[in-house]
Protein backbone atom coordinates (compact mmCIF):
# COMPACT_ATOMS: atom_id res chain seq x y z
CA UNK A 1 0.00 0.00 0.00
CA UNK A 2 1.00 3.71 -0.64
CA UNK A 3 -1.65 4.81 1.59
CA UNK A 4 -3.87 4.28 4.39
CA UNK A 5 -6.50 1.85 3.50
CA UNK A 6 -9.14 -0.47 4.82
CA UNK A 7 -7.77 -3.72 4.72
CA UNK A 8 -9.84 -7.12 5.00
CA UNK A 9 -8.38 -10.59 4.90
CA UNK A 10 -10.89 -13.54 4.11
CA UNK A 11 -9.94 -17.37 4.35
CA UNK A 12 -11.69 -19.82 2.50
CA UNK A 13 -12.17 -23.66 1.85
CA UNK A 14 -11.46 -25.12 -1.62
CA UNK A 15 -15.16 -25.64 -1.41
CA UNK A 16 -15.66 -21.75 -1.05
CA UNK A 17 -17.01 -22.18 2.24
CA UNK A 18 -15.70 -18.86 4.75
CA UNK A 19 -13.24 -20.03 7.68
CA UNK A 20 -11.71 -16.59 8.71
CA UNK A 21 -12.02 -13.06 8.21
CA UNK A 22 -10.40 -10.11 9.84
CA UNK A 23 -10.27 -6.56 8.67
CA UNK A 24 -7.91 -3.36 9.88
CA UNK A 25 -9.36 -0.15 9.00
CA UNK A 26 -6.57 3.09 7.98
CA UNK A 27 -4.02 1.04 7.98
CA UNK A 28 -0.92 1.85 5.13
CA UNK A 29 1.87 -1.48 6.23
CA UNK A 30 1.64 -4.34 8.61
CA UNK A 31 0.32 -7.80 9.01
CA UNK A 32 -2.27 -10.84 9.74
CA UNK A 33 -1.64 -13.11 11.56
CA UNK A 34 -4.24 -16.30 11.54
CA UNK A 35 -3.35 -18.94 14.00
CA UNK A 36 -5.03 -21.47 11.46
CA UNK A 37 -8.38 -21.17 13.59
CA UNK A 38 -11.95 -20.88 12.48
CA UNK A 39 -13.79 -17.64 13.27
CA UNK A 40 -15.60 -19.59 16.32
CA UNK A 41 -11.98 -20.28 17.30
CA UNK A 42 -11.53 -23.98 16.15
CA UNK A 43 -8.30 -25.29 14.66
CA UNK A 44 -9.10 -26.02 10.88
CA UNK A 45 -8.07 -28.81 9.25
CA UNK A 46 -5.12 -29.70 7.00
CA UNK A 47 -5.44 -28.82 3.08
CA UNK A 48 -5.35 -25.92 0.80
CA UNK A 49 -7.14 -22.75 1.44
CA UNK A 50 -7.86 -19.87 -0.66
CA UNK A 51 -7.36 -16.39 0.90
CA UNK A 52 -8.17 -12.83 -0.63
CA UNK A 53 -6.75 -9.45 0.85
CA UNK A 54 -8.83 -6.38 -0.46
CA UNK A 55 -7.87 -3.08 0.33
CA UNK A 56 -9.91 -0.23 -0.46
CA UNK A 57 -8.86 3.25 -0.87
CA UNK A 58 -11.07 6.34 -1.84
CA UNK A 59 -13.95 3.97 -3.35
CA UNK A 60 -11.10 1.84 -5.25
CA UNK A 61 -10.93 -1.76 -4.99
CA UNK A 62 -7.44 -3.84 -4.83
CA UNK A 63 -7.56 -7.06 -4.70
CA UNK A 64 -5.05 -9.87 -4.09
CA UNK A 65 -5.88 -14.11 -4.23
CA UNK A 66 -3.76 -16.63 -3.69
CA UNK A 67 -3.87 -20.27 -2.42
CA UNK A 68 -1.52 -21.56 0.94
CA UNK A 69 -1.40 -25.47 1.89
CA UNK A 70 -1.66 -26.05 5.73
CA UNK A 71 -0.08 -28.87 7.16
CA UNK A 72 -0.91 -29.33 10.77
């Protein structure tokens, strides 16, 4: 980011089913951390998830998706 931005990070299953989601509002560097945990606070599973960071920034959308394997 160049700016501050509104920042939300979503986790989800192969099967497009939400796990995780966290957002950080003004924010312009710095990081998530997700402790491979389920929003009710349940470890997840093994396997590939899908994750997309938007950040938005005066009404524009960026978008970044990407896949990460978990091996617990």
């Amino acid at each position: 980011l160049t700016r501050s931005a509104d920042v939300s990070l979503r986790i989800y299953t192969v099967a497009g089913d939400l796990v995780y989601s966290s957002e950080k509002n003004k924010v312009a560097e710095g990081n998530f951390v997700w402790k491979c945990k389920n929003n009710a606070g349940r470890k997840i599973a093994s396997g590939v998830y899908i994750y997309l960071v938007e950040a938005t920034l005066y009404d524009i959308k960026r978008y970044k998706k990407s896949a990460i394997a978990v091996v617990l």
